[in-house]
N, C-alpha and C. Protein backbone atom coordinates (compact mmCIF):
# COMPACT_ATOMS: atom_id res chain seq x y z
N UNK A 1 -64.90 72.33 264.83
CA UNK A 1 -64.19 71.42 265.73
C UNK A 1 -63.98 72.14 267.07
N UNK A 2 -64.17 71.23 268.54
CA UNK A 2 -64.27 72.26 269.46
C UNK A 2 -62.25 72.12 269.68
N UNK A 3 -62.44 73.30 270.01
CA UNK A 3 -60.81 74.10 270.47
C UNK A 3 -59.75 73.37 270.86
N UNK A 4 -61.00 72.90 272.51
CA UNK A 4 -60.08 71.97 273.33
C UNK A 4 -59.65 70.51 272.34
N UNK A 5 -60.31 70.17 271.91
CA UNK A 5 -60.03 68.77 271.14
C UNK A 5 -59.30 69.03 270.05
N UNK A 6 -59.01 70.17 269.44
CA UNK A 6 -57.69 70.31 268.35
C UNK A 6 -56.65 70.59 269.09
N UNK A 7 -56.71 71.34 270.13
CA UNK A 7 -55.35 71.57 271.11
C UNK A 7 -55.10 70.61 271.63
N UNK A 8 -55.46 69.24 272.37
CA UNK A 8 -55.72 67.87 272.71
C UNK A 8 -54.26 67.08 271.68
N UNK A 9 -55.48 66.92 270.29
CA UNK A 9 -54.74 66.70 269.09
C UNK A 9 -53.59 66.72 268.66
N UNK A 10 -53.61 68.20 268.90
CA UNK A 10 -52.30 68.67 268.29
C UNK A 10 -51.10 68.52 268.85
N UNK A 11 -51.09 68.47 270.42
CA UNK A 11 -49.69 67.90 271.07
C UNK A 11 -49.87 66.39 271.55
N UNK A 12 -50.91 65.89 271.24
CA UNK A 12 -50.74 64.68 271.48
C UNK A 12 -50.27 63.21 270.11
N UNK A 13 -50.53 64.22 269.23
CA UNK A 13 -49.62 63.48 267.71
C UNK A 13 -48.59 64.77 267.02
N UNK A 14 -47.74 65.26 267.66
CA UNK A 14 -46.69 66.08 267.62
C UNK A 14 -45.57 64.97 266.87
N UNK A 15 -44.81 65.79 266.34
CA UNK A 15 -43.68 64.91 265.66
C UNK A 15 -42.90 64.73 266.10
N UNK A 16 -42.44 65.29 267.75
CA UNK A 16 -41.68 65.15 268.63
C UNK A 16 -41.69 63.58 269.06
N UNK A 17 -41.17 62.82 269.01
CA UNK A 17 -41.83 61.83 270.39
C UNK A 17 -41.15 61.56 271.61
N UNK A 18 -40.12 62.82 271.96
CA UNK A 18 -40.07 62.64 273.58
C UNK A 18 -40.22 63.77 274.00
N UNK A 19 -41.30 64.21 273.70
CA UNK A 19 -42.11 65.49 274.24
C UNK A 19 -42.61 65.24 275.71
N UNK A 20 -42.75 65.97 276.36
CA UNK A 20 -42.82 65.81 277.74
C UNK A 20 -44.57 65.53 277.66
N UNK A 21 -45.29 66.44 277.35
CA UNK A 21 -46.54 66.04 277.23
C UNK A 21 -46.82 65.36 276.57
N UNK A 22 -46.26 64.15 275.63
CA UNK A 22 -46.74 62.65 275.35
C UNK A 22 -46.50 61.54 276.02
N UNK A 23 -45.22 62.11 277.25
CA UNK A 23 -44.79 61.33 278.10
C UNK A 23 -45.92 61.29 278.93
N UNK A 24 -46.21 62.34 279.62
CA UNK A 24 -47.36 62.64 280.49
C UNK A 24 -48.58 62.14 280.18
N UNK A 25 -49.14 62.50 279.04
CA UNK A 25 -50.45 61.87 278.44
C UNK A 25 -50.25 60.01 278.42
N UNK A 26 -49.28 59.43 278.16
CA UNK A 26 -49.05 57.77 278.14
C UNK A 26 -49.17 57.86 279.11
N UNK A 27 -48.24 57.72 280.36
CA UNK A 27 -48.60 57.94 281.60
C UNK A 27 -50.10 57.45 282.40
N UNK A 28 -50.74 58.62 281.91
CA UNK A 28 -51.77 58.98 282.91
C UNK A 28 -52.98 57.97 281.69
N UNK A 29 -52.88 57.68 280.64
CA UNK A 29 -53.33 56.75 279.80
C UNK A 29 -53.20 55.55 280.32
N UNK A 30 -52.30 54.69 280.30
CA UNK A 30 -51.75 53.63 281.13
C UNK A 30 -52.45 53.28 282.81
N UNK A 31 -52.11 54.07 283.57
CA UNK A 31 -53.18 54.48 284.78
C UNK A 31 -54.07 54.24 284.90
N UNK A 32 -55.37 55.09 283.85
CA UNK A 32 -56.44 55.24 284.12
C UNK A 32 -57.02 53.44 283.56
N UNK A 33 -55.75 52.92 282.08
CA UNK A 33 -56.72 51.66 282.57
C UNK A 33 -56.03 50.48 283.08
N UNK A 34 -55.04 50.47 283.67
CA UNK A 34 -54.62 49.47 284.92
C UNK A 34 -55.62 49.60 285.81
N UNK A 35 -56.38 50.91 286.30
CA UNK A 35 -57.24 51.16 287.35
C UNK A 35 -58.35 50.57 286.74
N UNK A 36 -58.37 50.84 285.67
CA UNK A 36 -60.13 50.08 285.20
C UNK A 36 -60.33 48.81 285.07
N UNK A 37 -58.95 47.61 284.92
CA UNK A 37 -58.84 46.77 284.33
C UNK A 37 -58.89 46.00 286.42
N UNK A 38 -58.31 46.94 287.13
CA UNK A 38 -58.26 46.33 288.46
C UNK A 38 -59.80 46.27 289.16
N UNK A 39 -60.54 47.33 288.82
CA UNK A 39 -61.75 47.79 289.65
C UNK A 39 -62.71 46.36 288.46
N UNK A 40 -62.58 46.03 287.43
CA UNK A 40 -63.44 45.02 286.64
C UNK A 40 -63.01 44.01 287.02
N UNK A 41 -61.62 43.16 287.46
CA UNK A 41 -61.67 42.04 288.30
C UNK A 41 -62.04 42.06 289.24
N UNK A 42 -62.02 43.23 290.32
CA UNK A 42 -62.23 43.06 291.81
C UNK A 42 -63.69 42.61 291.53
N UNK A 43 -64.41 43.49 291.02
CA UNK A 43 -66.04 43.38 290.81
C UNK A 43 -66.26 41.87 290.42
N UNK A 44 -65.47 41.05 289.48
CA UNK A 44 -65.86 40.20 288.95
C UNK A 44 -65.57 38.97 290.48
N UNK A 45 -64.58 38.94 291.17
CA UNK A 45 -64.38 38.34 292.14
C UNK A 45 -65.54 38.23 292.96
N UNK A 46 -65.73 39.75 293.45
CA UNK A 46 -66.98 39.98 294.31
C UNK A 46 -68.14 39.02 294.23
N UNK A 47 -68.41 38.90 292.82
CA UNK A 47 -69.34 38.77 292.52
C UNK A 47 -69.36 36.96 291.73
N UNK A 48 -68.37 36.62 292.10
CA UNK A 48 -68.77 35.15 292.05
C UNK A 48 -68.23 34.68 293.15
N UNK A 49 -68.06 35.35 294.31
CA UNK A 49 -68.13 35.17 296.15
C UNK A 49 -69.82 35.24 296.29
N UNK A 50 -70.43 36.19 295.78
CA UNK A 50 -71.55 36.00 296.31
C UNK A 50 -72.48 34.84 295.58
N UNK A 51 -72.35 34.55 294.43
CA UNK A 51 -72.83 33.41 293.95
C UNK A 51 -72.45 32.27 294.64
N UNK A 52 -71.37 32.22 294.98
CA UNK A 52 -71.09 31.09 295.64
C UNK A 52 -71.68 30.85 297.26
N UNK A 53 -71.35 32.34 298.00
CA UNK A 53 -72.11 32.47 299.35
C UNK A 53 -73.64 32.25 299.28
N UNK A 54 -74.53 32.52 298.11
CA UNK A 54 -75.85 32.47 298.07
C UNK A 54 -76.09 31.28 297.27
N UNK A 55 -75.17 30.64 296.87
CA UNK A 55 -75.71 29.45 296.70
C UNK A 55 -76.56 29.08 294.94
């Protein structure tokens, strides 16, 4: 098993749960897909502007 991904693991299902680094990891989890979920509508907008501009 590589290192990084048991160290990953291991504080990210800790028995703590107001561990600062699960706070942090939700966080930046949350983030990354509000951002993905924003950049896949914008695209989807885009792109039935141009269907519509081209007819």
């Amino acid at each position: 098993m590589n290192l990084a991904f048991h160290i990953a693991r291991r504080y990210l299902f800790s028995k703590k749960s107001h561990n600062a680094i699960n706070i942090i990891s939700m966080v930046s989890v949350f983030g990354v897909a509000a951002a993905t979920i924003a950049m896949v509508c914008t695209l989807s907008v885009f792109n039935g502007f141009q269907d519509l501009l081209t007819g």
